[in-house]
C-alpha atoms as a PDB file:
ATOM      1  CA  UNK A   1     -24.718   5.686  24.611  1.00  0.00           C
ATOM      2  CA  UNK A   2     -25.397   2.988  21.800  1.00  0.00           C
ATOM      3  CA  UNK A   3     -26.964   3.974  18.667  1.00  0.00           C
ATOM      4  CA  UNK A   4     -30.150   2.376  17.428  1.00  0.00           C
ATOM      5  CA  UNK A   5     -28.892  -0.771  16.204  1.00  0.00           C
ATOM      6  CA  UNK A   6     -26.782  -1.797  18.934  1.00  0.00           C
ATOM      7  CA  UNK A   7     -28.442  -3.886  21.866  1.00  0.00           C
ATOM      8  CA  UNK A   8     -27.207  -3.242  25.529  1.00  0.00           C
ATOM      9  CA  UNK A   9     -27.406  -5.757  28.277  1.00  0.00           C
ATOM     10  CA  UNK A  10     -29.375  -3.786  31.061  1.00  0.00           C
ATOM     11  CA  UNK A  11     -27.333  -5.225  33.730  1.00  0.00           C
ATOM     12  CA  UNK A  12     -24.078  -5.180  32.673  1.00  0.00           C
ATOM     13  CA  UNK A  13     -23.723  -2.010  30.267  1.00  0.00           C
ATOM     14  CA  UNK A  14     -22.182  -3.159  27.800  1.00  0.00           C
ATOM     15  CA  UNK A  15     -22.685  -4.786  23.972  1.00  0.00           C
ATOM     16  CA  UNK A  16     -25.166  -8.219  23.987  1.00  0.00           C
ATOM     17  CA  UNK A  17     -21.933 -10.536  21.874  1.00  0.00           C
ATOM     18  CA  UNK A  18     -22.924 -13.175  19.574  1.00  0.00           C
ATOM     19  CA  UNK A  19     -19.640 -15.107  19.446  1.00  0.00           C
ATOM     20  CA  UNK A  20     -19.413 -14.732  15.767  1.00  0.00           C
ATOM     21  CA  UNK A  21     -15.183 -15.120  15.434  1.00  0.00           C
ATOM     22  CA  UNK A  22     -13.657 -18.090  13.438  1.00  0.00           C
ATOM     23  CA  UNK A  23     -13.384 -19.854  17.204  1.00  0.00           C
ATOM     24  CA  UNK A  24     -17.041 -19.803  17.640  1.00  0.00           C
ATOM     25  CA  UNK A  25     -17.278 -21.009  14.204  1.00  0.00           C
ATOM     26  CA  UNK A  26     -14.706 -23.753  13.945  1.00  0.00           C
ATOM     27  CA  UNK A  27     -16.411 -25.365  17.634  1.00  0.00           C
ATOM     28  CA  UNK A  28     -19.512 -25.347  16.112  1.00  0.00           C
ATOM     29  CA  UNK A  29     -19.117 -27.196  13.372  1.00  0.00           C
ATOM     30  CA  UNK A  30     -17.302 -29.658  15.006  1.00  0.00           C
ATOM     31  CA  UNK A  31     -19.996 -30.053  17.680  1.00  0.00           C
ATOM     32  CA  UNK A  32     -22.386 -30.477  15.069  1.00  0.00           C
ATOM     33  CA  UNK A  33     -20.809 -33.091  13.195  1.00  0.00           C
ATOM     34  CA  UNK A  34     -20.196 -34.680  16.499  1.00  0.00           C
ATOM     35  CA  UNK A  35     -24.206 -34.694  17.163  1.00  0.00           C
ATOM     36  CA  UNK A  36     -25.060 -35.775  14.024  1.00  0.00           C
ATOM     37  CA  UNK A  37     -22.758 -38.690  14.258  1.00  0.00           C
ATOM     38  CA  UNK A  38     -24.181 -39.572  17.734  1.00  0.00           C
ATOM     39  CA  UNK A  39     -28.210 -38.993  16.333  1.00  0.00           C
ATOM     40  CA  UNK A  40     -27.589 -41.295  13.458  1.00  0.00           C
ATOM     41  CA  UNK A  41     -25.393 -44.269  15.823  1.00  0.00           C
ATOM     42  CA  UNK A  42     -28.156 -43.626  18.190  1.00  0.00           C
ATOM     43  CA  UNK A  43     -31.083 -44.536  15.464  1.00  0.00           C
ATOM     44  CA  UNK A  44     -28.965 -47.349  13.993  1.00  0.00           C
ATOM     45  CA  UNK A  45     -28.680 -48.788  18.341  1.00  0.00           C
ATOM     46  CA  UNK A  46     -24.902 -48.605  17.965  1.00  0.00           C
ATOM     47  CA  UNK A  47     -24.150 -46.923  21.441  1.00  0.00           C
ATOM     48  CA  UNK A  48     -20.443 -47.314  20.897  1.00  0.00           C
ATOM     49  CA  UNK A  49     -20.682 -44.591  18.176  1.00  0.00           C
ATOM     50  CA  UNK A  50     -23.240 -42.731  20.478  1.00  0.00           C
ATOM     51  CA  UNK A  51     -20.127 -42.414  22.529  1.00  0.00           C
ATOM     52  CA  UNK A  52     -17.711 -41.296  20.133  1.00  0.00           C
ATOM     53  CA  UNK A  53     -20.005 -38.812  18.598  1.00  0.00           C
ATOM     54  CA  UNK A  54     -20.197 -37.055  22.431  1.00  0.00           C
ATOM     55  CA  UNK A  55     -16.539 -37.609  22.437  1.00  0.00           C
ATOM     56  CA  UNK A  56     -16.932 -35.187  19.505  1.00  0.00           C
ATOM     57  CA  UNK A  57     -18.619 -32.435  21.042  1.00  0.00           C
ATOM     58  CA  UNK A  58     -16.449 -32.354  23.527  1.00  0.00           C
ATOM     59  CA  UNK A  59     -13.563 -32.051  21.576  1.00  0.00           C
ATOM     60  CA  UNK A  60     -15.617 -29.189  19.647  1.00  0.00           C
ATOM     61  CA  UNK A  61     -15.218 -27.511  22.832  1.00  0.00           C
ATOM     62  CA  UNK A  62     -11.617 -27.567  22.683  1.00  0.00           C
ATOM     63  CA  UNK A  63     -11.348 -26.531  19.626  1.00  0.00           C
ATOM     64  CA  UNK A  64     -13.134 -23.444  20.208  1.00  0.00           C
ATOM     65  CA  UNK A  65     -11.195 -22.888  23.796  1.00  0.00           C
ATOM     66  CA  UNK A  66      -7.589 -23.472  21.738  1.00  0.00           C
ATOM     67  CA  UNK A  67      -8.571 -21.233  19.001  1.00  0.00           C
ATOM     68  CA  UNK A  68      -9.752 -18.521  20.864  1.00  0.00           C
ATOM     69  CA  UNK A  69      -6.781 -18.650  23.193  1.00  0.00           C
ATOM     70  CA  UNK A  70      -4.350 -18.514  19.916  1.00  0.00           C
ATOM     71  CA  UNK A  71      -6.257 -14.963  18.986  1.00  0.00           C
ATOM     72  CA  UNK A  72      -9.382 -15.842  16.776  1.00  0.00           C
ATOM     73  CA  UNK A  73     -11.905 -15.386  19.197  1.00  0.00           C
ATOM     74  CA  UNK A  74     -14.237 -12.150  19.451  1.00  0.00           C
ATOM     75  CA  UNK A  75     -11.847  -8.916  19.343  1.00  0.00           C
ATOM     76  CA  UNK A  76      -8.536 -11.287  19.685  1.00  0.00           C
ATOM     77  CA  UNK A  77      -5.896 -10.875  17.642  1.00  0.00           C
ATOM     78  CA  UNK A  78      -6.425 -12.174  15.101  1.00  0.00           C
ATOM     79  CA  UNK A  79     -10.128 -12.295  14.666  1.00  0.00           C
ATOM     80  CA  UNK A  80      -9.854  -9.406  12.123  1.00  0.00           C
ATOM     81  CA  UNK A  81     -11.915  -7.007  14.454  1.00  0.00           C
ATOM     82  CA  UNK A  82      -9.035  -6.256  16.699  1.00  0.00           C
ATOM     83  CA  UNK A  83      -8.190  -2.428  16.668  1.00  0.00           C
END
């Protein structure tokens, strides 16, 4: 049983995750910078930047799936929660 401070997904039993490793992290930011690159193209009607700023986000997801397969995703490796 979880203590008081822990939430638990009713379906599944176990901990609610937040994705908070340096993967989650790293994707994010990219992502970001890849949206505010497409907002700002997008105001200034350049949809050739529009592009390459989704072209960002996309790669954000990469990031995240490479880094979390090399360890620093939740409980990997080398995440620094491992046990």
């Amino acid at each position: 049983m979880a203590n008081a401070n822990t939430q638990i997904d009713p379906m599944h039993g176990e901990e609610i995750g937040h994705g908070n490793s340096k993967a989650a992290w790293a994707a994010i930011a990219v992502m970001m910078i890849g949206f505010i690159v497409g907002c700002i193209a997008f105001a200034g009607h350049n949809p050739t930047v529009v592009y390459i700023g989704i072209g960002i986000v996309f790669l954000g997801l990469i990031v995240g799936w490479i880094m979390k397969k090399a360890g620093y995703g939740v409980n990997g490796a080398k995440s620094g929660s491992a046990h």
